[in-house]
N, C-alpha and C. Protein backbone atom coordinates (compact mmCIF):
# COMPACT_ATOMS: atom_id res chain seq x y z
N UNK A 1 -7.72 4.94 15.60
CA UNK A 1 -7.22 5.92 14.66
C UNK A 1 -7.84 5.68 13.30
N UNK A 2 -8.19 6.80 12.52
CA UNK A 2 -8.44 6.62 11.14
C UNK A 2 -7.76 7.19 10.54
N UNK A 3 -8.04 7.67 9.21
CA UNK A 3 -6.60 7.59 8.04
C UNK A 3 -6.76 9.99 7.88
N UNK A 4 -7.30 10.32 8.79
CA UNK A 4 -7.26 11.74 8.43
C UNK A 4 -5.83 12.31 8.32
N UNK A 5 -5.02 11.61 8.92
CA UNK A 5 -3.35 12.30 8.43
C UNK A 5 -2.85 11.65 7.67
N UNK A 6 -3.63 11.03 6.31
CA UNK A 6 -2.73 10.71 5.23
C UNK A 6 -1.88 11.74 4.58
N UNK A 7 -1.21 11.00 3.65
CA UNK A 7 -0.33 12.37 3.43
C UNK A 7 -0.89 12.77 1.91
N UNK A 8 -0.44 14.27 0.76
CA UNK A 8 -1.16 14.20 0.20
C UNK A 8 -0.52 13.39 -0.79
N UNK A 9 -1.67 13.07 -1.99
CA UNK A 9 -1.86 11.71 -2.88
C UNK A 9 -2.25 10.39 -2.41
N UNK A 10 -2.55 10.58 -1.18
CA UNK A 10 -2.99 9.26 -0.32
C UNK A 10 -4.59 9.43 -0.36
N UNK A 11 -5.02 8.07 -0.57
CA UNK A 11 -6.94 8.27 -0.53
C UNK A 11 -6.98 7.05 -0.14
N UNK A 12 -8.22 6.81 1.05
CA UNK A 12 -8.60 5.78 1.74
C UNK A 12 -9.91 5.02 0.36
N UNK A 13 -9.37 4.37 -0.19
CA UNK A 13 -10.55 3.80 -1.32
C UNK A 13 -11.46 2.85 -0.72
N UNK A 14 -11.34 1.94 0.27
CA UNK A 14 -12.73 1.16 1.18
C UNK A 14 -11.85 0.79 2.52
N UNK A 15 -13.26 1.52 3.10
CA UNK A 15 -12.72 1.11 4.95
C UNK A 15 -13.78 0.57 5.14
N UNK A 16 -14.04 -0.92 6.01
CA UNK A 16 -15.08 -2.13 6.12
C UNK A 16 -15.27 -1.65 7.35
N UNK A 17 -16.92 -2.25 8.06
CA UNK A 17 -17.11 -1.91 9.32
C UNK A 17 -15.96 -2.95 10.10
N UNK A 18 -15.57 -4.04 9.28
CA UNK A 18 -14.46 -5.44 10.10
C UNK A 18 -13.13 -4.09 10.94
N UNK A 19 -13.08 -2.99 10.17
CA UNK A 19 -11.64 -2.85 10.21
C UNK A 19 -10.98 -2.43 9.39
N UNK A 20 -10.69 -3.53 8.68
CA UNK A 20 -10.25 -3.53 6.84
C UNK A 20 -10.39 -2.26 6.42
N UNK A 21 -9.05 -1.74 5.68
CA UNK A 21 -9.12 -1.04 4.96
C UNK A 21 -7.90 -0.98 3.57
N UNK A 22 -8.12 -0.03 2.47
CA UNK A 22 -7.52 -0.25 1.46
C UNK A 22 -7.14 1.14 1.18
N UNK A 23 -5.94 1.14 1.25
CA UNK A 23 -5.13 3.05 0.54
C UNK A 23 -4.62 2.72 -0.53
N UNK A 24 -4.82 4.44 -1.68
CA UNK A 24 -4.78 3.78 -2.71
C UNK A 24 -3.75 5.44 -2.97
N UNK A 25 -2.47 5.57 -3.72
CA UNK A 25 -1.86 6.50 -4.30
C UNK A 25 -2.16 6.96 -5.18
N UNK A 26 -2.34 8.17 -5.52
CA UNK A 26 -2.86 9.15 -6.59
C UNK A 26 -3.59 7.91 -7.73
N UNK A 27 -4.76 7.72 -7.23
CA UNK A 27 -5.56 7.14 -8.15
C UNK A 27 -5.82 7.84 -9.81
N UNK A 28 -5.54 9.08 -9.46
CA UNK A 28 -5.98 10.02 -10.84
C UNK A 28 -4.99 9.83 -11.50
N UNK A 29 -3.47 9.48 -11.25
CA UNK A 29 -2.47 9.57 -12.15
C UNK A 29 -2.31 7.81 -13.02
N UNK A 30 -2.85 6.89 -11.90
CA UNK A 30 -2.79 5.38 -12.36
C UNK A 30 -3.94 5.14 -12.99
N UNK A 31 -4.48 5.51 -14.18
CA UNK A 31 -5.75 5.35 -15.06
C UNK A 31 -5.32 4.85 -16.02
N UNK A 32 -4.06 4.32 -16.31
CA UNK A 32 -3.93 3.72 -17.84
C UNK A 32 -3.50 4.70 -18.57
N UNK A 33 -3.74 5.55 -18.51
CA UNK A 33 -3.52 6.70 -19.66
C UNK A 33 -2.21 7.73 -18.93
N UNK A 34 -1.95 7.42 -17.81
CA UNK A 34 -0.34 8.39 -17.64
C UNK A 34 0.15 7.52 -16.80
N UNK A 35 -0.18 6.64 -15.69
CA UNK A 35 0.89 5.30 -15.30
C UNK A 35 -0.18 4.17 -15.56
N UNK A 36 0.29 2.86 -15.42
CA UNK A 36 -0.87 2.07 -15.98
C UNK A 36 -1.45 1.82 -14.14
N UNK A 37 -3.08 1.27 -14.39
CA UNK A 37 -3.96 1.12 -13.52
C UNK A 37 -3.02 -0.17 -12.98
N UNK A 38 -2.83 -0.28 -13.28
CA UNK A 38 -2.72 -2.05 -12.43
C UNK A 38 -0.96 -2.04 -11.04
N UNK A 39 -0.45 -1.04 -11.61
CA UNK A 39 0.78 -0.49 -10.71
C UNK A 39 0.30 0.51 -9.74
N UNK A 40 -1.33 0.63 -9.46
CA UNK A 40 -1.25 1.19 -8.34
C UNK A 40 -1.35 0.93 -7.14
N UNK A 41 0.07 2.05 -6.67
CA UNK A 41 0.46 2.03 -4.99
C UNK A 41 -0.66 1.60 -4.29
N UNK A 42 -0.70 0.20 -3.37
CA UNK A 42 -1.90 0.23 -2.74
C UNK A 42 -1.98 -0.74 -1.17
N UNK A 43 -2.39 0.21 -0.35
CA UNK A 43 -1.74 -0.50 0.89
C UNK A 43 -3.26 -0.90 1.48
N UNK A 44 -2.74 -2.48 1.98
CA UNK A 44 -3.63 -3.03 2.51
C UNK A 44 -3.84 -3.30 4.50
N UNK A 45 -4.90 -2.96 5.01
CA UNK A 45 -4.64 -3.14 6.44
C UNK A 45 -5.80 -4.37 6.81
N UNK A 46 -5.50 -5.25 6.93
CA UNK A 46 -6.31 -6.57 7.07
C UNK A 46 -5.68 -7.24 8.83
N UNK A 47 -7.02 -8.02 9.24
CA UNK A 47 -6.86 -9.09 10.44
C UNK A 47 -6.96 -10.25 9.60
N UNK A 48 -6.69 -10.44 8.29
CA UNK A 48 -6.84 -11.86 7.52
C UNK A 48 -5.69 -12.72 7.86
N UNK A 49 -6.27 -13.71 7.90
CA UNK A 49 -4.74 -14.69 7.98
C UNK A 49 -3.79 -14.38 6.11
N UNK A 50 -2.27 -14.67 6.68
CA UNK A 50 -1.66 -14.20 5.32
C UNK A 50 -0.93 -15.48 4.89
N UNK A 51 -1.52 -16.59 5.38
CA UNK A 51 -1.47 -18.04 4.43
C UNK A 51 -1.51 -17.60 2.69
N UNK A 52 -0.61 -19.10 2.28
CA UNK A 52 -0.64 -18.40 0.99
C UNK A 52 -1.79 -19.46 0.46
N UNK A 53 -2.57 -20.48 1.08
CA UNK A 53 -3.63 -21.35 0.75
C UNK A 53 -4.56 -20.31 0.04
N UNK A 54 -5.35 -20.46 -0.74
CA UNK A 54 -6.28 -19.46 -1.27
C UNK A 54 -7.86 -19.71 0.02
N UNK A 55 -8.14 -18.58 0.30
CA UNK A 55 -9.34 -18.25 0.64
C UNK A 55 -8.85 -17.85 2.18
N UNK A 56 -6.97 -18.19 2.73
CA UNK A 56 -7.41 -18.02 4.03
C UNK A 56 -7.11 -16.66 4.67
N UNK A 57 -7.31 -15.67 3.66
CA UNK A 57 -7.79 -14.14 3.88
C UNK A 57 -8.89 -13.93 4.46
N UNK A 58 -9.90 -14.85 4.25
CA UNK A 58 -11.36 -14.77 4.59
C UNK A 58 -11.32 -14.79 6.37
N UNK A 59 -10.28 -15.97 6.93
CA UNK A 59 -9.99 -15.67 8.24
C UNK A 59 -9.42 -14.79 9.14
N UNK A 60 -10.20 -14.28 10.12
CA UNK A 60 -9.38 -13.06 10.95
C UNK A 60 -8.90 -14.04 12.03
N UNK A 61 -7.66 -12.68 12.34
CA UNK A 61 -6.69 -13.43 12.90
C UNK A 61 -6.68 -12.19 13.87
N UNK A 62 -5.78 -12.32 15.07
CA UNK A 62 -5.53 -11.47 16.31
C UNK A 62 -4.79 -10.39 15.66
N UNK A 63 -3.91 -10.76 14.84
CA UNK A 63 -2.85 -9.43 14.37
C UNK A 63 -3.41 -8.59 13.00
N UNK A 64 -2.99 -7.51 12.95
CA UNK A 64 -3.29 -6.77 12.17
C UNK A 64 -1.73 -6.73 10.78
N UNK A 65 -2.32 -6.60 9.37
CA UNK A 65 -0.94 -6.76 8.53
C UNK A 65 -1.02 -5.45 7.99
N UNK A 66 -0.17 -4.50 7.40
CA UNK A 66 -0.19 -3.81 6.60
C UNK A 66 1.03 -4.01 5.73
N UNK A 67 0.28 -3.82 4.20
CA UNK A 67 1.19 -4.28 3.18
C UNK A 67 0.65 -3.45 1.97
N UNK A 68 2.02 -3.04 1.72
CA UNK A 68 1.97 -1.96 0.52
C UNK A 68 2.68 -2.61 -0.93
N UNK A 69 1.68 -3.59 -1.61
CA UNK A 69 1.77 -4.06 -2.72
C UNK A 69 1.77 -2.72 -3.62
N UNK A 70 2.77 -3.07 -5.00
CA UNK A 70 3.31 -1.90 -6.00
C UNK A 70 2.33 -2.09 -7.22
N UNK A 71 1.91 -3.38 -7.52
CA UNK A 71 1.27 -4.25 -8.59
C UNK A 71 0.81 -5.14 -7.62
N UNK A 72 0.01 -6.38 -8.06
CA UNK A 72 -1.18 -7.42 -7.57
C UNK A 72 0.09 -8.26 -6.98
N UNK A 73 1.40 -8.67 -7.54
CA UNK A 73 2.34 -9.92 -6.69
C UNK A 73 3.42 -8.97 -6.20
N UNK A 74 3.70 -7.34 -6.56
CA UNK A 74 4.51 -6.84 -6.00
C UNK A 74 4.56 -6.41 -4.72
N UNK A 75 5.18 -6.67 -3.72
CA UNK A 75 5.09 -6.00 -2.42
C UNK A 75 6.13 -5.39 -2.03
N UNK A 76 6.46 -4.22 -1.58
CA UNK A 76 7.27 -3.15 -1.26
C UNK A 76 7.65 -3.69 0.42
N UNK A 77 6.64 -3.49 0.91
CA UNK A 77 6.44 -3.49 2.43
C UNK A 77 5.45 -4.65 3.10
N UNK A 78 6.06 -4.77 4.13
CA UNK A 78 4.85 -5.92 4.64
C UNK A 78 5.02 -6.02 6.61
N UNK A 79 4.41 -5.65 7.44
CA UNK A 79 4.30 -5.46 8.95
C UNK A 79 3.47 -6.01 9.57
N UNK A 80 3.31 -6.02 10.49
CA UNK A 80 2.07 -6.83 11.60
C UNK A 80 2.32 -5.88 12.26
N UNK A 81 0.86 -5.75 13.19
CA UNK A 81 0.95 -5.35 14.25
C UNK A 81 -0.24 -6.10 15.52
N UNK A 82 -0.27 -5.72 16.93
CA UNK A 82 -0.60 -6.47 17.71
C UNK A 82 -2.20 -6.04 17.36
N UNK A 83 -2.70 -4.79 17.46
CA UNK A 83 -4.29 -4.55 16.86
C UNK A 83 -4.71 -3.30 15.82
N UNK A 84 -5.47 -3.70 15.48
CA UNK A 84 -6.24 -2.28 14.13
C UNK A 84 -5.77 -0.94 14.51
N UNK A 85 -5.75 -0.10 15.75
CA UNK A 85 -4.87 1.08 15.68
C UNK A 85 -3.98 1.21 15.65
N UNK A 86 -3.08 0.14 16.43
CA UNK A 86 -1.61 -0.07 15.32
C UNK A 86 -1.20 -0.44 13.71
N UNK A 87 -2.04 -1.03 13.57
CA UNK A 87 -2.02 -1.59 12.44
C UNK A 87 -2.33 0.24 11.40
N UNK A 88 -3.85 0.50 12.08
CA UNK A 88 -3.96 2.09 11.22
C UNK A 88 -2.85 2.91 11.19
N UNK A 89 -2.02 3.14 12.17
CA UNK A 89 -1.00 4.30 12.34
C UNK A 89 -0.02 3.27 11.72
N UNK A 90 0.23 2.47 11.60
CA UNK A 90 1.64 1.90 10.76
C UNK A 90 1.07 1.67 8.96
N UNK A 91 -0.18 1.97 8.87
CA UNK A 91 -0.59 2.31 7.61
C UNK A 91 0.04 3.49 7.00
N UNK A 92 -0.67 4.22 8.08
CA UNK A 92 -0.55 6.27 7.47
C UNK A 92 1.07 6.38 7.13
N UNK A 93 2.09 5.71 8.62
CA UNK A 93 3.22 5.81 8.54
C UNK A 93 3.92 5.23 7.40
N UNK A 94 3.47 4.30 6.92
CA UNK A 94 3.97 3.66 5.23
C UNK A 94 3.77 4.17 3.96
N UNK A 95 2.38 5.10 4.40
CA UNK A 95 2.07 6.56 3.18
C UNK A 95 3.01 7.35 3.47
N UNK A 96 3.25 7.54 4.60
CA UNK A 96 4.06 8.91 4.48
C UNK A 96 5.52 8.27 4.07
N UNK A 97 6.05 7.44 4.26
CA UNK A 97 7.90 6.84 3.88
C UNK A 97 7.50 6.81 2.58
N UNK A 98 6.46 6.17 1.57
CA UNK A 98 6.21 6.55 0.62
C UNK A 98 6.27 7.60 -0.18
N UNK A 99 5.07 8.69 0.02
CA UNK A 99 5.35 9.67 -0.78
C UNK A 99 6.56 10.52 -0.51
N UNK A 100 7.42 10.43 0.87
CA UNK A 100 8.86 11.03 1.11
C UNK A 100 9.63 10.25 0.42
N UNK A 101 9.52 9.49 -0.71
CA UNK A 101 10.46 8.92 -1.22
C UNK A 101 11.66 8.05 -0.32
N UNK A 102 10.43 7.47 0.76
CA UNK A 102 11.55 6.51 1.91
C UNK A 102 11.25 5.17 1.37
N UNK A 103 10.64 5.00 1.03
CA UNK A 103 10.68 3.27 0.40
C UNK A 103 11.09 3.12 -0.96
N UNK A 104 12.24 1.81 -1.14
CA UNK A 104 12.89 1.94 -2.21
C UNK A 104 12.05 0.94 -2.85
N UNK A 105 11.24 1.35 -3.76
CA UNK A 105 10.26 0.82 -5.12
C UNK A 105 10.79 -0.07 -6.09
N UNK A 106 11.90 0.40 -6.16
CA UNK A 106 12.90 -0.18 -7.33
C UNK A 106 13.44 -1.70 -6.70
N UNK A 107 13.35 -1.79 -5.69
CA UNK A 107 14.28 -2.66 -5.08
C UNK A 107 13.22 -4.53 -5.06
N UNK A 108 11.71 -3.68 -4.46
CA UNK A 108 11.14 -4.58 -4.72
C UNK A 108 10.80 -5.42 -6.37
N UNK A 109 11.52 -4.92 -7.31
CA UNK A 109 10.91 -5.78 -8.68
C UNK A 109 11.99 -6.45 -8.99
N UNK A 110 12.26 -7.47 -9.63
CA UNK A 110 12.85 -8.49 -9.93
C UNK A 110 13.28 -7.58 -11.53
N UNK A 111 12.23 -7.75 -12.27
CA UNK A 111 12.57 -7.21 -13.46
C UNK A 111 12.68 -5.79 -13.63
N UNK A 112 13.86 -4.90 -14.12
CA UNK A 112 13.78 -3.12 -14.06
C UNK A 112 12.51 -2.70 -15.35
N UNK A 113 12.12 -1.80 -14.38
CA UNK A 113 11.08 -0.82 -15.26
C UNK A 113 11.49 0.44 -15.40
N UNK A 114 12.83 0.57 -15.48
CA UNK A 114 13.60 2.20 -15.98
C UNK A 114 11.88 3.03 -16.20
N UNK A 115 11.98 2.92 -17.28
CA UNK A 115 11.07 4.42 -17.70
C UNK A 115 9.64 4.28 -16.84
N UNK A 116 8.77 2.99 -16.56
CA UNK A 116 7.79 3.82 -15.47
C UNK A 116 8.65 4.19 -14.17
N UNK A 117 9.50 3.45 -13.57
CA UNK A 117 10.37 4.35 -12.51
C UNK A 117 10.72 5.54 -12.46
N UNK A 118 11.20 6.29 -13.84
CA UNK A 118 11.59 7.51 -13.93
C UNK A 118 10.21 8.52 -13.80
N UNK A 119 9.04 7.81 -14.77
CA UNK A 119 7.88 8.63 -14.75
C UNK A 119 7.24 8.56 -13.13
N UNK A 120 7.57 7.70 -12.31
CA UNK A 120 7.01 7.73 -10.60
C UNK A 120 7.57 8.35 -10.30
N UNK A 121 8.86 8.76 -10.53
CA UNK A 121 9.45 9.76 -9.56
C UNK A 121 9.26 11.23 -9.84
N UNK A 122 8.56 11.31 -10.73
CA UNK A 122 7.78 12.57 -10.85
C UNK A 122 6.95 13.18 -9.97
N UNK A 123 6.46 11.49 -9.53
CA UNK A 123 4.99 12.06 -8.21
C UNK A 123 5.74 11.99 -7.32
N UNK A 124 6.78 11.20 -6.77
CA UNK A 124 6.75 11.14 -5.08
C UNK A 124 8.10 11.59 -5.41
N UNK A 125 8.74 12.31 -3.92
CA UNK A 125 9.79 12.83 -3.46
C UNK A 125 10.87 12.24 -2.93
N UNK A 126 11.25 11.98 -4.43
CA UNK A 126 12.58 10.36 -4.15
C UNK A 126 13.98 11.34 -3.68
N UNK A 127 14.48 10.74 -2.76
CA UNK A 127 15.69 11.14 -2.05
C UNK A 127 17.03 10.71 -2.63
C-alpha cells in the first residue's frame, strides 16, 4: 500500500526505497508565520529499531512503527505492526483519526498550550 488515501492536509514529505516514510500535516500552515514550524504534525513509518541508545534507528528491525510525533519529543501516537503494508495502512489510518479530530493532542503535552491549541483547531475537525 502507498499513502494515495491520505486524507486532505496530509502530504507524504519522503518515502525511501527501505520503506521509510515521513507524513507531514498541512505543511503550508506550520511555516513559522501562522503555527510555528517545529509543531509540525508528523508521522513517522520506520523498520528502525526504537531503542532509546542513539544511532539504533539506523537498525532495521522485522516490525514496522508508526508514530505521530506533535513536536521533535512530543508523541501523540505510537504502534507496531508485523510488516510495511501494515505499518502503511496504520499510517493513513492515524491521518485520518487525526484530521477527524480523533486523537486527543492536548493530552499528549505535559505543559498547556491554550492558544496554539485553540489556533489547531481551526485546521482539524475536533469533536
Amino acid at each position: 500500500m502507498s499513502f494515495e488515501a491520505l486524507p486532505d492536509g496530509w502530504r507524504v514529505w519522503n518515502e525511501e526505497p527501505s520503506g521509510r516514510a515521513i507524513l507531514v500535516y498541512r505543511p503550508d500552515v506550520f511555516d513559522g508565520d501562522d503555527l510555528p514550524a517545529a509543531c509540525l504534525p508528523t508521522i513517522y513509518l520506520t523498520n528502525g529499531a526504537r531503542n532509546a541508545r542513539p544511532g539504533s534507528g539506523q537498525y532495521a528491525t522485522e516490525e514496522w512503527h508508526v508514530v505521530l510525533f506533535l513536536e521533535p519529543e512530543v508523541e501523540a501516537l505510537s504502534e507496531t505492526r508485523d510488516d510495511r503494508e501494515a505499518g502503511a495502512a496504520a499510517a493513513v489510518a492515524a491521518a485520518e483519526r487525526f484530521a477527524d479530530g480523533e486523537i486527543d493532542y492536548r493530552a499528549a503535552y505535559q505543559v498547556p498550550r491554550e492558544e496554539y491549541f485553540e489556533r489547531l483547531d481551526e485546521y482539524i475537525d475536533a469533536k
